[in-house]
Protein backbone atom coordinates (compact mmCIF):
# COMPACT_ATOMS: atom_id res chain seq x y z
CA UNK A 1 11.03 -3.30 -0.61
CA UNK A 2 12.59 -4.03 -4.28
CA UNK A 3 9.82 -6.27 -5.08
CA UNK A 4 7.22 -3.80 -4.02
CA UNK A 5 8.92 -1.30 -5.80
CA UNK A 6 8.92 -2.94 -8.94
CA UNK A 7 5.33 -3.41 -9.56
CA UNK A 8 4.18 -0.87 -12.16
CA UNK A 9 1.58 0.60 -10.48
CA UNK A 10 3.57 1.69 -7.51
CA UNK A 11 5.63 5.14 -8.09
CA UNK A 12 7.31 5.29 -5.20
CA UNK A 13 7.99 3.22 -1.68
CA UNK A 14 8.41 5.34 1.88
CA UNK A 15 10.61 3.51 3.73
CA UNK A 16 10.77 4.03 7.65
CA UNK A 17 7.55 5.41 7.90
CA UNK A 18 5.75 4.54 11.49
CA UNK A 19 3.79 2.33 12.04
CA UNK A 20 0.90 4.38 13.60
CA UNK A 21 -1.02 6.72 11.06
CA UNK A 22 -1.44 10.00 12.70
CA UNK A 23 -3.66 12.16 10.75
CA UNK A 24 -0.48 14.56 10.46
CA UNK A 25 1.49 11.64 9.15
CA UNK A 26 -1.43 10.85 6.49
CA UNK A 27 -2.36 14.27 5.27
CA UNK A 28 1.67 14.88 4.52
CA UNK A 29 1.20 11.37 2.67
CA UNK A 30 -2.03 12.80 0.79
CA UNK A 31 -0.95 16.36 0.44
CA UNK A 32 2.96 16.20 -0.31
CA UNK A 33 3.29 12.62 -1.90
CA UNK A 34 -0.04 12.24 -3.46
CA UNK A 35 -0.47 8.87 -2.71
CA UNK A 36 -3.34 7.34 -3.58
CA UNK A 37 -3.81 4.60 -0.86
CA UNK A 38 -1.40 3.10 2.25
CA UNK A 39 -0.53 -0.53 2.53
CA UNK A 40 1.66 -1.87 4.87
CA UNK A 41 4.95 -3.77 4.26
CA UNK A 42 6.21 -6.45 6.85
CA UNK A 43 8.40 -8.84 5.85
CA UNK A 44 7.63 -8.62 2.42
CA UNK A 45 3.81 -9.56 3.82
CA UNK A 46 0.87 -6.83 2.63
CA UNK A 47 -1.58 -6.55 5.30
CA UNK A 48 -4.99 -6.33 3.39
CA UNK A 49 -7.47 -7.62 5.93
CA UNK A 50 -5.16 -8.81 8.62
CA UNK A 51 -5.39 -6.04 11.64
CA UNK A 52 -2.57 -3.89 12.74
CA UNK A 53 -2.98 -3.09 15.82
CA UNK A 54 -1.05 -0.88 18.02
CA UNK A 55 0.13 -1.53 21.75
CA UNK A 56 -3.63 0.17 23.02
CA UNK A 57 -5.43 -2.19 21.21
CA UNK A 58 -6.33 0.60 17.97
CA UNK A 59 -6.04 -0.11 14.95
CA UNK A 60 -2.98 1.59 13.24
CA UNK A 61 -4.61 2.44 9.93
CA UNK A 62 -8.20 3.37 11.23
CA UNK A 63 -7.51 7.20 9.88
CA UNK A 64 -6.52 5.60 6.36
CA UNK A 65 -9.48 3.02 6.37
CA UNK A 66 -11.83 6.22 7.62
CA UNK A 67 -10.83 7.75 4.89
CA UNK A 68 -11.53 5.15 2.45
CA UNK A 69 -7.43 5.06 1.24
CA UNK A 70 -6.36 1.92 2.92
């Protein structure tokens, strides 16, 4: 999480956020942070094109991908 949030184009890192994007969960992102676009942190590994898939077999960031902010 330091690393991350020492780049200079990131403002601010949300720990302990789930895992699953629920359209709640991303319009509080959009609305109250202002974030620009979600990546996931694991281990200090980005997932860009690597899926994230959740225990159905969904993707966890199809809302933020939908939305073009992934």
């Amino acid at each position: 999480m330091i690393m991350v949030n020492a780049m200079e184009w990131v403002d601010e890192v949300i720990s302990h956020a789930p895992y699953a994007i629920t359209e709640e969960f991303m319009n509080k992102l959009f609305d109250e942070y202002r974030i620009d676009y979600v990546i996931y942190l694991d281990d200090y590994i980005i997932h860009l094109d690597d899926p994230c898939l959740l225990l159905d077999g969904s993707d966890a960031y199809a809302l933020a991908k939908k939305a073009d902010q992934y």
